[in-house]
Protein backbone atom coordinates (compact mmCIF):
# COMPACT_ATOMS: atom_id res chain seq x y z
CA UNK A 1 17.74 -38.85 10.51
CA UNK A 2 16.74 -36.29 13.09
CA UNK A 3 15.48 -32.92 11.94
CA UNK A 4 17.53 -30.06 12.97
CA UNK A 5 16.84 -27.19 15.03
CA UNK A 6 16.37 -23.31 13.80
CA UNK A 7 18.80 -20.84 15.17
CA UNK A 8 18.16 -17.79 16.66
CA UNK A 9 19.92 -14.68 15.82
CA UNK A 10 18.94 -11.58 16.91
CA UNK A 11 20.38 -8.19 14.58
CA UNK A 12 19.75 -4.04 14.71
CA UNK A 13 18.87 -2.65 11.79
CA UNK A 14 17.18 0.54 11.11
CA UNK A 15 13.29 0.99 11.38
CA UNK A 16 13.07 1.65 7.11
CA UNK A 17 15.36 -1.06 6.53
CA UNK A 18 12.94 -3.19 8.16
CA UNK A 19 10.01 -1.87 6.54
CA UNK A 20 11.26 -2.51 3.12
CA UNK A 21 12.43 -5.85 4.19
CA UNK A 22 8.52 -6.35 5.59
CA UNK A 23 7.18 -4.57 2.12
CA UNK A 24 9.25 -7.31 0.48
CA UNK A 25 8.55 -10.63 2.30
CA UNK A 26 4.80 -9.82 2.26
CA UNK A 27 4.69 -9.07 -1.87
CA UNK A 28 6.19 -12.63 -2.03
CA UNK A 29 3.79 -14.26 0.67
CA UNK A 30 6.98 -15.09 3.19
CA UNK A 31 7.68 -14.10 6.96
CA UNK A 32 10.55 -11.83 7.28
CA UNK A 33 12.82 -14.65 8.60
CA UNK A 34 12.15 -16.92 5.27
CA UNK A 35 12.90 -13.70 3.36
CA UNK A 36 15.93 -12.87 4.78
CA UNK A 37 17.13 -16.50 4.28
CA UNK A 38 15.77 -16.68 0.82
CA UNK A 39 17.81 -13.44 0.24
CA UNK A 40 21.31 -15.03 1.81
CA UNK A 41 21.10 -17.81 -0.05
CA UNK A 42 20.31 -15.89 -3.33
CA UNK A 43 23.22 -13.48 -2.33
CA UNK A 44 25.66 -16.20 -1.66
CA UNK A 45 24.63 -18.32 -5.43
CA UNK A 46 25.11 -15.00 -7.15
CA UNK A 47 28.31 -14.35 -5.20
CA UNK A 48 29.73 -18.03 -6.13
CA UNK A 49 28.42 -17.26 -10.14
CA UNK A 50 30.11 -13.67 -10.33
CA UNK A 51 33.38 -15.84 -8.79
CA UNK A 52 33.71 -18.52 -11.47
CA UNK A 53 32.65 -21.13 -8.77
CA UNK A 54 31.21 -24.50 -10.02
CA UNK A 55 27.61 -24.65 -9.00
CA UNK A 56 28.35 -28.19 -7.46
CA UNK A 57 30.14 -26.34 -4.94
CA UNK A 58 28.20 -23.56 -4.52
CA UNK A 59 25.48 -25.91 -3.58
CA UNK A 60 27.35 -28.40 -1.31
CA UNK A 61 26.25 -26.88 1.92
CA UNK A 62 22.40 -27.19 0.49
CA UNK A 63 20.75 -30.49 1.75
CA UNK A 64 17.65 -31.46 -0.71
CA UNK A 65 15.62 -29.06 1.84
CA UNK A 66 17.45 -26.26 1.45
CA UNK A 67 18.93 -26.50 4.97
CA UNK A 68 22.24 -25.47 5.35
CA UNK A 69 24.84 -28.30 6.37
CA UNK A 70 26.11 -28.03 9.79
């Protein structure tokens, strides 16, 4: 099976926002892109806990990879 593509996307955020979010990434050894994925997909497991949701379905959009199912 074919490998699939990263997505661009392209946000504003304020100049300190992104220097904590660069303080961050670089005290865990990531580029900011990894950490801001790392932080969605930590946001959206803790969101699916807090809501009762089974973690089977929490992680059905997560391949093996961690690559989110199109």
């Amino acid at each position: 099976m074919g490998e699939t593509k990263s997505m661009t996307l392209t946000v504003r955020i304020q100049p300190a926002v992104k220097e904590g979010l660069r303080a961050v990434a670089e005290q865990e050894r990531r580029s900011l892109a990894n950490m801001i994925e790392v932080m969605i997909r930590a946001r959206r497991y803790q969101r699916g806990r807090e809501n009762g949701t089974p973690l089977n379905q929490i992680n059905q959009g997560i391949t093996a990879h961690g690559q989110d199912r199109q």
